[in-house]
PDB file of N, CA and C in Angstrom:
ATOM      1  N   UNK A   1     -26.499 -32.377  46.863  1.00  0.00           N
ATOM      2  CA  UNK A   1     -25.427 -31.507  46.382  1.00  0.00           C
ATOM      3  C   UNK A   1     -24.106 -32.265  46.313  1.00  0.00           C
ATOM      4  N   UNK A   2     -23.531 -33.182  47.711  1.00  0.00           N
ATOM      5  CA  UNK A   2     -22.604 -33.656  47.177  1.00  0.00           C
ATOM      6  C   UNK A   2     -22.654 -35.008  46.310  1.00  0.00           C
ATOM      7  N   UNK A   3     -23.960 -35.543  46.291  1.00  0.00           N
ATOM      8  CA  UNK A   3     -23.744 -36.348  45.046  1.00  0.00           C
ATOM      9  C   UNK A   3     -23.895 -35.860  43.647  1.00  0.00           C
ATOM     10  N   UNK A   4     -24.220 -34.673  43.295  1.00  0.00           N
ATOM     11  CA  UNK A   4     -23.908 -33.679  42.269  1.00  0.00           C
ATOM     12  C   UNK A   4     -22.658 -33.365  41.351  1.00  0.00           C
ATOM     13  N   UNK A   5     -21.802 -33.006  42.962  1.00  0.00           N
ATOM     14  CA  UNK A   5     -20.146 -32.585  42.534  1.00  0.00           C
ATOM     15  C   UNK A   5     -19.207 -33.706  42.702  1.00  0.00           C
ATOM     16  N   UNK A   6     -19.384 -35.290  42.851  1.00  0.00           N
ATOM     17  CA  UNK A   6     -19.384 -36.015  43.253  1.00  0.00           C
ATOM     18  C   UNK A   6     -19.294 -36.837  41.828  1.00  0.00           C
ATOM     19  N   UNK A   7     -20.530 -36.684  41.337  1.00  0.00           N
ATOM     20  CA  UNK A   7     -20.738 -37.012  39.832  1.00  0.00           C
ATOM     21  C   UNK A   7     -19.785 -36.609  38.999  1.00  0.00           C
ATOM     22  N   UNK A   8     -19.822 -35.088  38.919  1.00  0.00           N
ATOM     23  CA  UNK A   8     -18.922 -34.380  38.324  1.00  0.00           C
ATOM     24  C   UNK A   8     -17.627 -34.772  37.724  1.00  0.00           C
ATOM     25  N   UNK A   9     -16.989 -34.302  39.421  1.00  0.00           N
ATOM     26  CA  UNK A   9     -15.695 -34.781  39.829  1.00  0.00           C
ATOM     27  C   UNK A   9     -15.377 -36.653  39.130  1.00  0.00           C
ATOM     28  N   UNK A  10     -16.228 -37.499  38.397  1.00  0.00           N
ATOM     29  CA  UNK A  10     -15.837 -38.970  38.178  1.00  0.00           C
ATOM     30  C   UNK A  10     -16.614 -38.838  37.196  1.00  0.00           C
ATOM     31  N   UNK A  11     -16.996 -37.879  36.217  1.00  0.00           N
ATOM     32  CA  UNK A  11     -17.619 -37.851  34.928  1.00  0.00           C
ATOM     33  C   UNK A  11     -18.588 -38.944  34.654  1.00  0.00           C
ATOM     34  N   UNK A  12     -19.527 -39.153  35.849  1.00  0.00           N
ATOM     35  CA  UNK A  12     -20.834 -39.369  35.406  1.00  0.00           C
ATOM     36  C   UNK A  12     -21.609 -39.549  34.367  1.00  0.00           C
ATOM     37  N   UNK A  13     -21.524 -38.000  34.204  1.00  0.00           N
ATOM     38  CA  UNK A  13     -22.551 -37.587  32.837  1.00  0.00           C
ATOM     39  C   UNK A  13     -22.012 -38.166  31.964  1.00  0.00           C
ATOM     40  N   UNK A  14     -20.596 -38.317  31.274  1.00  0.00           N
ATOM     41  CA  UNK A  14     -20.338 -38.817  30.282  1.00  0.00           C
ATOM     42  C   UNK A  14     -20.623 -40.305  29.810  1.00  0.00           C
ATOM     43  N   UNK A  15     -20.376 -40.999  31.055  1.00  0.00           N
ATOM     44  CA  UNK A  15     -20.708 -42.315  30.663  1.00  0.00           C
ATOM     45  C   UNK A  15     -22.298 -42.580  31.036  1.00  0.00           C
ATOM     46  N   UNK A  16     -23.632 -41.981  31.330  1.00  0.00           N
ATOM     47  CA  UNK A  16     -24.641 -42.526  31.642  1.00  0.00           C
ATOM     48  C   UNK A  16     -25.535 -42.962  30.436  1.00  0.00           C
ATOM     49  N   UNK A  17     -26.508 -42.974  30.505  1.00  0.00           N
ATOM     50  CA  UNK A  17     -27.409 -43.256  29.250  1.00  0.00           C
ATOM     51  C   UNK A  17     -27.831 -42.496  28.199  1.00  0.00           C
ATOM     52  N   UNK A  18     -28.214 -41.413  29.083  1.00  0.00           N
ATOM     53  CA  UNK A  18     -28.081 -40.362  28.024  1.00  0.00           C
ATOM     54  C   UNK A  18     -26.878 -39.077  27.952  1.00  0.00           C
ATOM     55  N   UNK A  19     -25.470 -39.877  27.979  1.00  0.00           N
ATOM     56  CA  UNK A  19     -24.491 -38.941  27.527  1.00  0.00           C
ATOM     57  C   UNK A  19     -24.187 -38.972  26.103  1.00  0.00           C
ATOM     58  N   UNK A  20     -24.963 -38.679  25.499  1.00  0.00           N
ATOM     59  CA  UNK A  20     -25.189 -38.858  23.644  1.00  0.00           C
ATOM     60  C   UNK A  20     -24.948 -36.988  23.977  1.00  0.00           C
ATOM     61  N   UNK A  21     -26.152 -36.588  24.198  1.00  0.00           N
ATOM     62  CA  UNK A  21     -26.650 -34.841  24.499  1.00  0.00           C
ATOM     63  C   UNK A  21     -25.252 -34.645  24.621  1.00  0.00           C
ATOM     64  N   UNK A  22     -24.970 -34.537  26.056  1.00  0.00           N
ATOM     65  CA  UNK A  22     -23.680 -34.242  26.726  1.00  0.00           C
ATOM     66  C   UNK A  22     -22.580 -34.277  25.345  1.00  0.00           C
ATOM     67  N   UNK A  23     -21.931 -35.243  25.027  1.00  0.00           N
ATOM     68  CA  UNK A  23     -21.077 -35.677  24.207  1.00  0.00           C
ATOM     69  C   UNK A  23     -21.364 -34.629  22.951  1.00  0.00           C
ATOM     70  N   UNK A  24     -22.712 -34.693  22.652  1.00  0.00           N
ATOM     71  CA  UNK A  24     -22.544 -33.352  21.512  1.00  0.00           C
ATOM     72  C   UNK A  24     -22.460 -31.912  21.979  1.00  0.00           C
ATOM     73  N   UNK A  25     -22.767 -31.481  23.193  1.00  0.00           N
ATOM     74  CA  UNK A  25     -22.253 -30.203  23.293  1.00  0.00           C
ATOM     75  C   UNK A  25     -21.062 -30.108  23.651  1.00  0.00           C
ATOM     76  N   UNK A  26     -20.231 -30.803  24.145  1.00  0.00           N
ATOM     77  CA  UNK A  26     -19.092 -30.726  24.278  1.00  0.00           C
ATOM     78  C   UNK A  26     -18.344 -31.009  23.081  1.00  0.00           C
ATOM     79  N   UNK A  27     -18.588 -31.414  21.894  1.00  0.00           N
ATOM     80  CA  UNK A  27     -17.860 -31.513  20.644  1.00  0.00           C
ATOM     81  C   UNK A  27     -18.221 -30.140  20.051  1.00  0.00           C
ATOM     82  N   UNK A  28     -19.455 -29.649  20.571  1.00  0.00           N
ATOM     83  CA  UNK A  28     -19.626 -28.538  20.080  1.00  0.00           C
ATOM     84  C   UNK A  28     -19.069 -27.595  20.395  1.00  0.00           C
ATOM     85  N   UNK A  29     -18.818 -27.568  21.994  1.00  0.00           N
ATOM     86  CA  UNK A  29     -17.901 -26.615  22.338  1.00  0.00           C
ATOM     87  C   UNK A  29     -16.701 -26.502  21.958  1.00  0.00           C
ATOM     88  N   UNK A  30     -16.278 -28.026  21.977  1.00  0.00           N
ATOM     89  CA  UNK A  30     -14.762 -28.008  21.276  1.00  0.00           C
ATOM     90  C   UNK A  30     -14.206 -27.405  19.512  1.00  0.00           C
ATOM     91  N   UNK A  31     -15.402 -27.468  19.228  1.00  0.00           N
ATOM     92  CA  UNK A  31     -14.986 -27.075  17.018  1.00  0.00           C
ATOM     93  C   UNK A  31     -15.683 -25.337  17.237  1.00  0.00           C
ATOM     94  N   UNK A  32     -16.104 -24.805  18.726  1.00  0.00           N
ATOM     95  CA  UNK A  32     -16.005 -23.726  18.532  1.00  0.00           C
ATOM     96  C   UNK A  32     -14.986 -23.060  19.239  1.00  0.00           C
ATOM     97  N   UNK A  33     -14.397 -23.460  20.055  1.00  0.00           N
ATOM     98  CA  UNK A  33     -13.189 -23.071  20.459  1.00  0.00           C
ATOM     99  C   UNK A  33     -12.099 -23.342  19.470  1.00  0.00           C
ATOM    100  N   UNK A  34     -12.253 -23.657  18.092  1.00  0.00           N
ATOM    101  CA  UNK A  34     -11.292 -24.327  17.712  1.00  0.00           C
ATOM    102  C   UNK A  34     -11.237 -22.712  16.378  1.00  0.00           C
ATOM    103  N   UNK A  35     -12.459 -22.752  16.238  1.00  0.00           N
ATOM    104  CA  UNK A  35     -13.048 -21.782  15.202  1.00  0.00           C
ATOM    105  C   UNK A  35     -12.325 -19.982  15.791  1.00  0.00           C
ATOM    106  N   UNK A  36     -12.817 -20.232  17.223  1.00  0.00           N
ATOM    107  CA  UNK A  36     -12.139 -18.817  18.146  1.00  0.00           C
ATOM    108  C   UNK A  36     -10.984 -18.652  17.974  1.00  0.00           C
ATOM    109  N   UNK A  37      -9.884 -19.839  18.286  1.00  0.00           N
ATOM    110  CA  UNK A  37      -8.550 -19.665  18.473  1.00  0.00           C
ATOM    111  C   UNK A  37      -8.598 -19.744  16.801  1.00  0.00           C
ATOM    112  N   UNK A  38      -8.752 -19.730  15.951  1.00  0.00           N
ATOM    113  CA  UNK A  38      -8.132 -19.885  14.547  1.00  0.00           C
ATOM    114  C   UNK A  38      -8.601 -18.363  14.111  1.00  0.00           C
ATOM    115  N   UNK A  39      -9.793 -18.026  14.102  1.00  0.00           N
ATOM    116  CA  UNK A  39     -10.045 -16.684  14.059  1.00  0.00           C
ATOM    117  C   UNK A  39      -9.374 -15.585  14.587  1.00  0.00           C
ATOM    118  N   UNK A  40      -8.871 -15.803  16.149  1.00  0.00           N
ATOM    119  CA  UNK A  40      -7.366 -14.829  16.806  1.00  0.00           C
ATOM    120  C   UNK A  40      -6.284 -14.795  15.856  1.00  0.00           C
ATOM    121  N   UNK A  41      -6.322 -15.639  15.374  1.00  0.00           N
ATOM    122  CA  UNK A  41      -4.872 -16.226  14.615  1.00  0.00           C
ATOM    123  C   UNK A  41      -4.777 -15.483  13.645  1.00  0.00           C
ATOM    124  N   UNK A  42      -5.540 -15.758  12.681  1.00  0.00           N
ATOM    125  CA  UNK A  42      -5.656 -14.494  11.608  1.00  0.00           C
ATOM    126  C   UNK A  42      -6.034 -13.151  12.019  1.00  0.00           C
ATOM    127  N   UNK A  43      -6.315 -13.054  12.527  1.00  0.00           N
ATOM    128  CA  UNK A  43      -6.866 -11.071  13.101  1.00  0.00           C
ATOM    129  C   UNK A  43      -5.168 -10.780  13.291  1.00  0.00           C
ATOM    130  N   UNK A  44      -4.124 -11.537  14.467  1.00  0.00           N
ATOM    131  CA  UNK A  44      -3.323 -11.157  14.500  1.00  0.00           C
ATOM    132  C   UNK A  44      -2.217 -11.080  13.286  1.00  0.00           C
ATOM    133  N   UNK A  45      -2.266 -12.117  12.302  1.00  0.00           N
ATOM    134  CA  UNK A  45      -1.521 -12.083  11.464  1.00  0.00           C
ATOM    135  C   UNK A  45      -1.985 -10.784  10.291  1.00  0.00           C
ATOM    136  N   UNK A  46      -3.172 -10.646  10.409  1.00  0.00           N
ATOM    137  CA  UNK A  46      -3.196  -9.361   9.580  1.00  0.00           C
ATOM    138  C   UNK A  46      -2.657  -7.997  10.760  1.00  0.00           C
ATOM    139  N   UNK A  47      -2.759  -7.939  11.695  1.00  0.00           N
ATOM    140  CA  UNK A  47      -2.214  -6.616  12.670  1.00  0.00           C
ATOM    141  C   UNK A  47      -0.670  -6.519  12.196  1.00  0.00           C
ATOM    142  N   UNK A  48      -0.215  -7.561  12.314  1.00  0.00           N
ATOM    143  CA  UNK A  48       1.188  -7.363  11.676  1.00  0.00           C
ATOM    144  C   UNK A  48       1.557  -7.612  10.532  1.00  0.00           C
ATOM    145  N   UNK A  49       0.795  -7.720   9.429  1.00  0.00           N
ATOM    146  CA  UNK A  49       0.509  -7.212   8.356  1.00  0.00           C
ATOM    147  C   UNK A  49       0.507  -6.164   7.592  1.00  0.00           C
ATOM    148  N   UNK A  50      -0.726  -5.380   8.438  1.00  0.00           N
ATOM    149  CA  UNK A  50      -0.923  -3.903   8.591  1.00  0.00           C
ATOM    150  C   UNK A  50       0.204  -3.320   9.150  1.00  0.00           C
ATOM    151  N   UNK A  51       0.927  -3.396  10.210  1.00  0.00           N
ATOM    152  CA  UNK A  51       2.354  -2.892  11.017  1.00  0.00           C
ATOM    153  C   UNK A  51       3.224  -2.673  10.242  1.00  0.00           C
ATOM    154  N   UNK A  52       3.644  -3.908   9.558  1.00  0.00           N
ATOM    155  CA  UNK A  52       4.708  -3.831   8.734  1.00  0.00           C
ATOM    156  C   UNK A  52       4.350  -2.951   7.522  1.00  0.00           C
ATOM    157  N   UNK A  53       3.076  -3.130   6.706  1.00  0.00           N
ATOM    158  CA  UNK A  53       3.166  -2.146   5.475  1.00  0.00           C
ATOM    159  C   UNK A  53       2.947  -0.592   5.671  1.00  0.00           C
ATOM    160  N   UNK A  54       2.624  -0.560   7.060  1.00  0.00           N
ATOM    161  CA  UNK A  54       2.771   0.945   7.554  1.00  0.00           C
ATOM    162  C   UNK A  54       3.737   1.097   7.548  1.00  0.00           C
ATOM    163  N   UNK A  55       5.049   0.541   8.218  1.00  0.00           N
ATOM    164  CA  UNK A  55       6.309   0.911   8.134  1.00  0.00           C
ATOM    165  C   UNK A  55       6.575   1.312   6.986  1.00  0.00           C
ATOM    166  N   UNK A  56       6.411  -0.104   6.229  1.00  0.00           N
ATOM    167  CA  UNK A  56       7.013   0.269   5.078  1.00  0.00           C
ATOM    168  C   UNK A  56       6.667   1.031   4.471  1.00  0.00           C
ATOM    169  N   UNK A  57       5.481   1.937   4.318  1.00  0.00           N
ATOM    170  CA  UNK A  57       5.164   3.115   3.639  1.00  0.00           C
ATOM    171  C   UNK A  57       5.750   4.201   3.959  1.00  0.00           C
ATOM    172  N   UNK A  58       5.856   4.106   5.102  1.00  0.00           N
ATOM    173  CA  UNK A  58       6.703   5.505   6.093  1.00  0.00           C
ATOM    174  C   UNK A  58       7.913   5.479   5.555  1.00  0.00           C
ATOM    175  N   UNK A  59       9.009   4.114   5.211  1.00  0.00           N
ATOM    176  CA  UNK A  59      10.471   4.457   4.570  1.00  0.00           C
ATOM    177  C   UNK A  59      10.372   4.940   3.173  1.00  0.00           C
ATOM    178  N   UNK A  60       9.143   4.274   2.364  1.00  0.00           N
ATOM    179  CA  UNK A  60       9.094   4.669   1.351  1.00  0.00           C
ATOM    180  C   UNK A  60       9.363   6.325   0.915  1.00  0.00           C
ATOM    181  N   UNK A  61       8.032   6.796   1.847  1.00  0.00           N
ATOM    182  CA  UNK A  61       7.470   8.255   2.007  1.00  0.00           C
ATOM    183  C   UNK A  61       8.907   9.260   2.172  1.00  0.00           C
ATOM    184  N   UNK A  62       9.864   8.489   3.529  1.00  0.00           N
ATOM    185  CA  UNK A  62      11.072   9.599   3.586  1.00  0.00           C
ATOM    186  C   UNK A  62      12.244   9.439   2.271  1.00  0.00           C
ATOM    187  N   UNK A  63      12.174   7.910   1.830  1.00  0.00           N
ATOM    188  CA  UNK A  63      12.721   7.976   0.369  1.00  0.00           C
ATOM    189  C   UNK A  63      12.681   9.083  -0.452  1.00  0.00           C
ATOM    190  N   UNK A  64      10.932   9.135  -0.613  1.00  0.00           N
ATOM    191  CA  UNK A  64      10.339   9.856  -1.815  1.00  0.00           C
ATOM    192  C   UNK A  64      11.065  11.432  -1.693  1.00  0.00           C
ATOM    193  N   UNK A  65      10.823  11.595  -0.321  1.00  0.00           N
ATOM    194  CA  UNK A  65      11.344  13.061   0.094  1.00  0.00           C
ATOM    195  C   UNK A  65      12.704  13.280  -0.264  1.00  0.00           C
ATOM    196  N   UNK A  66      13.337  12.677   0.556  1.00  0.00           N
ATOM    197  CA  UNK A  66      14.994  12.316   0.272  1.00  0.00           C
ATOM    198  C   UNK A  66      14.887  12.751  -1.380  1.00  0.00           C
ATOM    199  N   UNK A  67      15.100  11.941  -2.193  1.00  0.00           N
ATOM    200  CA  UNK A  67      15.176  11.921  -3.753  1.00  0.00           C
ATOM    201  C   UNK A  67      14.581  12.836  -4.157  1.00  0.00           C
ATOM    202  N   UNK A  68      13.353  13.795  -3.499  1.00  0.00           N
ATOM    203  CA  UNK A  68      12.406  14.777  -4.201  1.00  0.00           C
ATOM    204  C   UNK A  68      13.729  16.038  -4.071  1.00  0.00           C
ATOM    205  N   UNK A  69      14.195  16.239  -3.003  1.00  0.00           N
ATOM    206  CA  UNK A  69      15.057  17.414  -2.356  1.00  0.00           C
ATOM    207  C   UNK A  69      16.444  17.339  -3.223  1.00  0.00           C
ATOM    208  N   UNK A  70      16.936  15.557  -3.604  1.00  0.00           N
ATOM    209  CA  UNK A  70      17.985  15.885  -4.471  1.00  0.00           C
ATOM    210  C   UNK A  70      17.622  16.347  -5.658  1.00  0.00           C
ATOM    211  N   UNK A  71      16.697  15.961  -5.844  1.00  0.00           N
ATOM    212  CA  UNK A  71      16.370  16.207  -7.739  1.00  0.00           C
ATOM    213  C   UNK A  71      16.618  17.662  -7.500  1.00  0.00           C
ATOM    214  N   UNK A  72      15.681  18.457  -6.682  1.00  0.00           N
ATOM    215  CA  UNK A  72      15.403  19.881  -6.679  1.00  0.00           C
ATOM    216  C   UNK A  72      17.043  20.899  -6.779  1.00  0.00           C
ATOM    217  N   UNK A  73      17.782  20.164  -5.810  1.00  0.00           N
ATOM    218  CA  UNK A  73      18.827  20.336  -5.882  1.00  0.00           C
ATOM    219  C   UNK A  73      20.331  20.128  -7.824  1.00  0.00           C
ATOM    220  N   UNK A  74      19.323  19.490  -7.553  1.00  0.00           N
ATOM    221  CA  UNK A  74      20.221  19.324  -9.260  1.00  0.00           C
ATOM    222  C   UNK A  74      20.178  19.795 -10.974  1.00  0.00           C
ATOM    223  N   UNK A  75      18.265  20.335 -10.147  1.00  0.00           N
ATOM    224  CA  UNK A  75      17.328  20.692 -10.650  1.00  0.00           C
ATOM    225  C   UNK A  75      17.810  22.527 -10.890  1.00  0.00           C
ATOM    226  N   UNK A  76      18.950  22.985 -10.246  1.00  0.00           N
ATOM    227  CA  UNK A  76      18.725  24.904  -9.637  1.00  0.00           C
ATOM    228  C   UNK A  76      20.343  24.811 -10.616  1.00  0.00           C
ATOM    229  N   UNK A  77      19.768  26.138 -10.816  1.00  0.00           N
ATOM    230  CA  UNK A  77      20.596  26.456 -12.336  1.00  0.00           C
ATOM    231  C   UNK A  77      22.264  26.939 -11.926  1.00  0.00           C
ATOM    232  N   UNK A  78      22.684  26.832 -10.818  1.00  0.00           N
ATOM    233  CA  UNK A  78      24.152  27.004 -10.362  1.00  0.00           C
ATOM    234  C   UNK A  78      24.321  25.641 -10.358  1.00  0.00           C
ATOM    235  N   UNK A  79      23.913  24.625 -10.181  1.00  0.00           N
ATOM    236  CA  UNK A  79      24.342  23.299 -10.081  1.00  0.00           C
ATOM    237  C   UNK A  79      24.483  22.620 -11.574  1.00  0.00           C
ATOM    238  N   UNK A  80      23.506  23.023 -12.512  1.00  0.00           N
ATOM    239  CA  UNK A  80      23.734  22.657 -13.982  1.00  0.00           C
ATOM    240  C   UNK A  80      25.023  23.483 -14.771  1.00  0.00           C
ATOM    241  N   UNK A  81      25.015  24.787 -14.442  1.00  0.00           N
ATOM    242  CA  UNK A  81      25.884  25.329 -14.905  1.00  0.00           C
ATOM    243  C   UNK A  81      27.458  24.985 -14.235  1.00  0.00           C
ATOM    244  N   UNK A  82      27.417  24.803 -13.067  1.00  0.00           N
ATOM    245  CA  UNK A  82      28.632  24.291 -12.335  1.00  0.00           C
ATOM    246  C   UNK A  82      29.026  22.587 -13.167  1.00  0.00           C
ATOM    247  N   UNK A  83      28.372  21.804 -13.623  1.00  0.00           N
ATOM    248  CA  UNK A  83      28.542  20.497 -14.251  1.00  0.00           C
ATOM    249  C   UNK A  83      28.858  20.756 -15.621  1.00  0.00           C
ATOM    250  N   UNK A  84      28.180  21.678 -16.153  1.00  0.00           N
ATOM    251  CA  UNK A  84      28.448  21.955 -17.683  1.00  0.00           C
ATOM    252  C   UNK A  84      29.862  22.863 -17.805  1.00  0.00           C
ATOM    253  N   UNK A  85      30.535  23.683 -17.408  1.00  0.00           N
ATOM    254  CA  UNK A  85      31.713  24.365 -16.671  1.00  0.00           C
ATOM    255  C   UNK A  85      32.547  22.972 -16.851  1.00  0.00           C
ATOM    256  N   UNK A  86      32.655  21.953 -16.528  1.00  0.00           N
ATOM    257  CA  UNK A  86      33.727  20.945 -16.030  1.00  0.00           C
ATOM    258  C   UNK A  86      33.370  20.746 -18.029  1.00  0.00           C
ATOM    259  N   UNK A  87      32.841  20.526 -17.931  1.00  0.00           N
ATOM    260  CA  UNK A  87      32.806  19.991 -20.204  1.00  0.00           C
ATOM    261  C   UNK A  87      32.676  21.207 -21.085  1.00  0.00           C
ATOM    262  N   UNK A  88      33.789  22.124 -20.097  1.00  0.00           N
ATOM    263  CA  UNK A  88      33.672  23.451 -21.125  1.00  0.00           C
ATOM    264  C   UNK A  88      32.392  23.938 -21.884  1.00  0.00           C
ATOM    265  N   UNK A  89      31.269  24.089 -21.566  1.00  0.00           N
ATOM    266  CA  UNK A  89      30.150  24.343 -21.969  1.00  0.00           C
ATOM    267  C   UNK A  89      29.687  25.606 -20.827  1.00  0.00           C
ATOM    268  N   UNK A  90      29.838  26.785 -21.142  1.00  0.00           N
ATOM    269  CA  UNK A  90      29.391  28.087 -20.563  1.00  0.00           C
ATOM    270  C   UNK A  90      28.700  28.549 -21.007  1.00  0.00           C
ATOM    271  N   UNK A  91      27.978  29.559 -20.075  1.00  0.00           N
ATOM    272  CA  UNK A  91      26.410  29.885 -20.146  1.00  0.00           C
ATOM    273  C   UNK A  91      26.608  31.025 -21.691  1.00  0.00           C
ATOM    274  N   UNK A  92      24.933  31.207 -22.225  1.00  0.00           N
ATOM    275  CA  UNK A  92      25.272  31.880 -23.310  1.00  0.00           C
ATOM    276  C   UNK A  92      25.029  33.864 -22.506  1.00  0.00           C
ATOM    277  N   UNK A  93      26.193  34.608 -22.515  1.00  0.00           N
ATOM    278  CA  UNK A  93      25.956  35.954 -22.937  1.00  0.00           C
ATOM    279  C   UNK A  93      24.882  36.883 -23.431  1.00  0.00           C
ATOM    280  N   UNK A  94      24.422  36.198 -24.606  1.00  0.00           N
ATOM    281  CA  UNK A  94      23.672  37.018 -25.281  1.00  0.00           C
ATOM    282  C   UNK A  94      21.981  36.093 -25.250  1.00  0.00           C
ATOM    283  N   UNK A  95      21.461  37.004 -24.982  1.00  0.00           N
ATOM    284  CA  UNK A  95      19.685  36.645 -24.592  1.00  0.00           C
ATOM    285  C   UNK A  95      19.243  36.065 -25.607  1.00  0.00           C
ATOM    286  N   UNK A  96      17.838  35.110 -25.656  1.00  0.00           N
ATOM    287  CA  UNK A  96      17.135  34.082 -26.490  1.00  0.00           C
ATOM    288  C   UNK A  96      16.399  34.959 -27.184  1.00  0.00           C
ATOM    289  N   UNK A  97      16.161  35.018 -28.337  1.00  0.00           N
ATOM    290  CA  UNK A  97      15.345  35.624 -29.605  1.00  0.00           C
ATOM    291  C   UNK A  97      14.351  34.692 -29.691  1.00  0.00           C
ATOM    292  N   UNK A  98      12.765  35.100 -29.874  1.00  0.00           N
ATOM    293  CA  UNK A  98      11.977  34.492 -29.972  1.00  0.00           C
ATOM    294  C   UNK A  98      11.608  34.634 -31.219  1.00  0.00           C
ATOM    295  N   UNK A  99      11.605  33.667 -32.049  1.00  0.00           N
ATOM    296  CA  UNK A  99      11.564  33.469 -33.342  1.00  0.00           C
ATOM    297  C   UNK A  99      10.332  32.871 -34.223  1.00  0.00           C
ATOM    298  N   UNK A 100       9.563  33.726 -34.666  1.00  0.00           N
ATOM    299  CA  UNK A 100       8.164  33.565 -34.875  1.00  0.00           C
ATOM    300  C   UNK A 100       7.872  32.988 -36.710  1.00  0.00           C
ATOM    301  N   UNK A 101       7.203  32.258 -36.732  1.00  0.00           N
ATOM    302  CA  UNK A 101       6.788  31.546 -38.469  1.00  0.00           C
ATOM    303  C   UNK A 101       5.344  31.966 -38.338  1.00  0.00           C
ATOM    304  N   UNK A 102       5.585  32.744 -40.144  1.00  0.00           N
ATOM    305  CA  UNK A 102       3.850  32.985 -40.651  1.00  0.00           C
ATOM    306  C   UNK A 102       3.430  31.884 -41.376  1.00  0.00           C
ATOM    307  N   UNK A 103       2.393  31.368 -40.907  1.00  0.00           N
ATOM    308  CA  UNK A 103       1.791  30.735 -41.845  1.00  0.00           C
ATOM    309  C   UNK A 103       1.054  30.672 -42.640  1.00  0.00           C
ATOM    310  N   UNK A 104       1.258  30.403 -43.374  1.00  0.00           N
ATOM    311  CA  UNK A 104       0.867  31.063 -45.094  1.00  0.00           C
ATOM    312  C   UNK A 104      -0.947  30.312 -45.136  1.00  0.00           C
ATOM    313  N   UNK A 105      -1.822  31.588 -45.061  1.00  0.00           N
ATOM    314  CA  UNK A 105      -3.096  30.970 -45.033  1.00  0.00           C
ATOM    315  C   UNK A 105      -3.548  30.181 -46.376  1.00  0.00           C
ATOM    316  N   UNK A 106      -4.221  29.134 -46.271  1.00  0.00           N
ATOM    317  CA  UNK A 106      -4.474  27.885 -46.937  1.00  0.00           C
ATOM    318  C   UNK A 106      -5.599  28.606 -47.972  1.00  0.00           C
ATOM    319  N   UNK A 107      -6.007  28.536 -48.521  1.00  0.00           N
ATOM    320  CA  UNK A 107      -6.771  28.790 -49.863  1.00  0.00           C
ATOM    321  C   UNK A 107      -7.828  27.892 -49.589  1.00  0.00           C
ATOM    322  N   UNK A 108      -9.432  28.002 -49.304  1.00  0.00           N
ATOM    323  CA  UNK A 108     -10.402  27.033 -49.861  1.00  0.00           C
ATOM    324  C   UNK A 108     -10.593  26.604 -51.166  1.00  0.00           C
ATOM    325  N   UNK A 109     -11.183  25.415 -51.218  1.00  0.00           N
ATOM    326  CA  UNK A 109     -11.997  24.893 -52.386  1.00  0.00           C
ATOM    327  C   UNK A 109     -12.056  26.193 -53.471  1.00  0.00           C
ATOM    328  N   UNK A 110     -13.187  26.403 -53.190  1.00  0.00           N
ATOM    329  CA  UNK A 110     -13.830  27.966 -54.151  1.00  0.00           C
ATOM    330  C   UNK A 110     -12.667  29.233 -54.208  1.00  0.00           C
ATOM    331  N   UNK A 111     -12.072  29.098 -53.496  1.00  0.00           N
ATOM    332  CA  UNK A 111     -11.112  30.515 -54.272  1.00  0.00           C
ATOM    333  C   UNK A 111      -9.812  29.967 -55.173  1.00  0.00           C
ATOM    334  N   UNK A 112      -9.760  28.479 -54.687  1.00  0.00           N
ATOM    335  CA  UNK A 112      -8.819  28.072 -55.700  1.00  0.00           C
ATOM    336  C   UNK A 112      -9.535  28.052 -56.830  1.00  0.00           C
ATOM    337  N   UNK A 113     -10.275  27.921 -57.410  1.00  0.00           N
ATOM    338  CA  UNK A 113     -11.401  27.476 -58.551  1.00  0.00           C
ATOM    339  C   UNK A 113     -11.639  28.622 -59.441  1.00  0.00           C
ATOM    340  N   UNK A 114     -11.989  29.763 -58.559  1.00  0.00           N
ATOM    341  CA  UNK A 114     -12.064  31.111 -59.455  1.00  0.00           C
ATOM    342  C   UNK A 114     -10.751  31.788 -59.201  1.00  0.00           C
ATOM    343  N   UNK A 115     -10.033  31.386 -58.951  1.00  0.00           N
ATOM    344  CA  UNK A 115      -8.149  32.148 -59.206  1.00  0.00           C
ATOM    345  C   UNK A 115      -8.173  32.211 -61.026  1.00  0.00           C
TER     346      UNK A 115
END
C-alpha cells in the first residue's frame, strides 16, 4: 500500500513502460473536460440570452399597451372634436342621409337582339 501511494505521489505511472495507456486516458480526460467546460459556456450564454429577450419583450409588451391606451384615447370623439374646434371645424347639426344608387339592370345577349 505504501509503495502504491508512494508511486503515485512521484508519478510512476507516467514515466514506466507502459505509460502509453495512462497518457491516453488522461488526454482523454483532458479534451473531455475541455468539451464540459465549453458546453457550460454556451448553455450559459444562451440563459442570458433568453433573460435579456424576455426582458425585452416585457418593455416591448408595456410599450404596446402604453401606445394602445393613447391611440384609444385620441381615438373618442370629444378628443377629435376638441382638435377640430381649434381649426374652426364644428360638428355637423344636421344628421347623415343615407343615399342610395339604382342600378340600372344590364340587358342579356338575347333581349338585346329581339328589342
Amino acid at each position: 500500500m505504501k509503495k502504491g501511494v508512494y508511486g503515485i505521489l512521484k508519478a510512476r505511472f507516467l514515466i514506466d513502460d507502459d505509460s502509453i495507456k495512462n497518457w491516453r486516458f488522461i488526454v482523454f480526460l483532458i479534451i473531455l473536460a475541455i468539451i464540459m467546460i465549453a458546453n457550460t459556456q454556451r448553455f450559459e450564454q444562451k440563459v442570458f440570452k433568453i433573460t435579456e429577450l424576455t426582458n425585452q419583450v416585457k418593455e416591448l409588451r408595456s410599450e404596446f399597451v402604453d401606445k394602445r391606451s393613447e391611440l384609444m384615447k385620441l381615438k373618442m370623439e370629444s378628443t377629435v372634436s376638441g382638435k377640430m374646434e381649434e381649426k374652426q371645424i364644428f360638428p355637423s347639426t344636421v344628421p347623415p342621409v343615407k343615399i342610395t344608387v339604382k342600378k340600372e339592370e344590364e340587358k342579356s345577349f338575347f333581349k338585346k337582339i329581339w328589342q
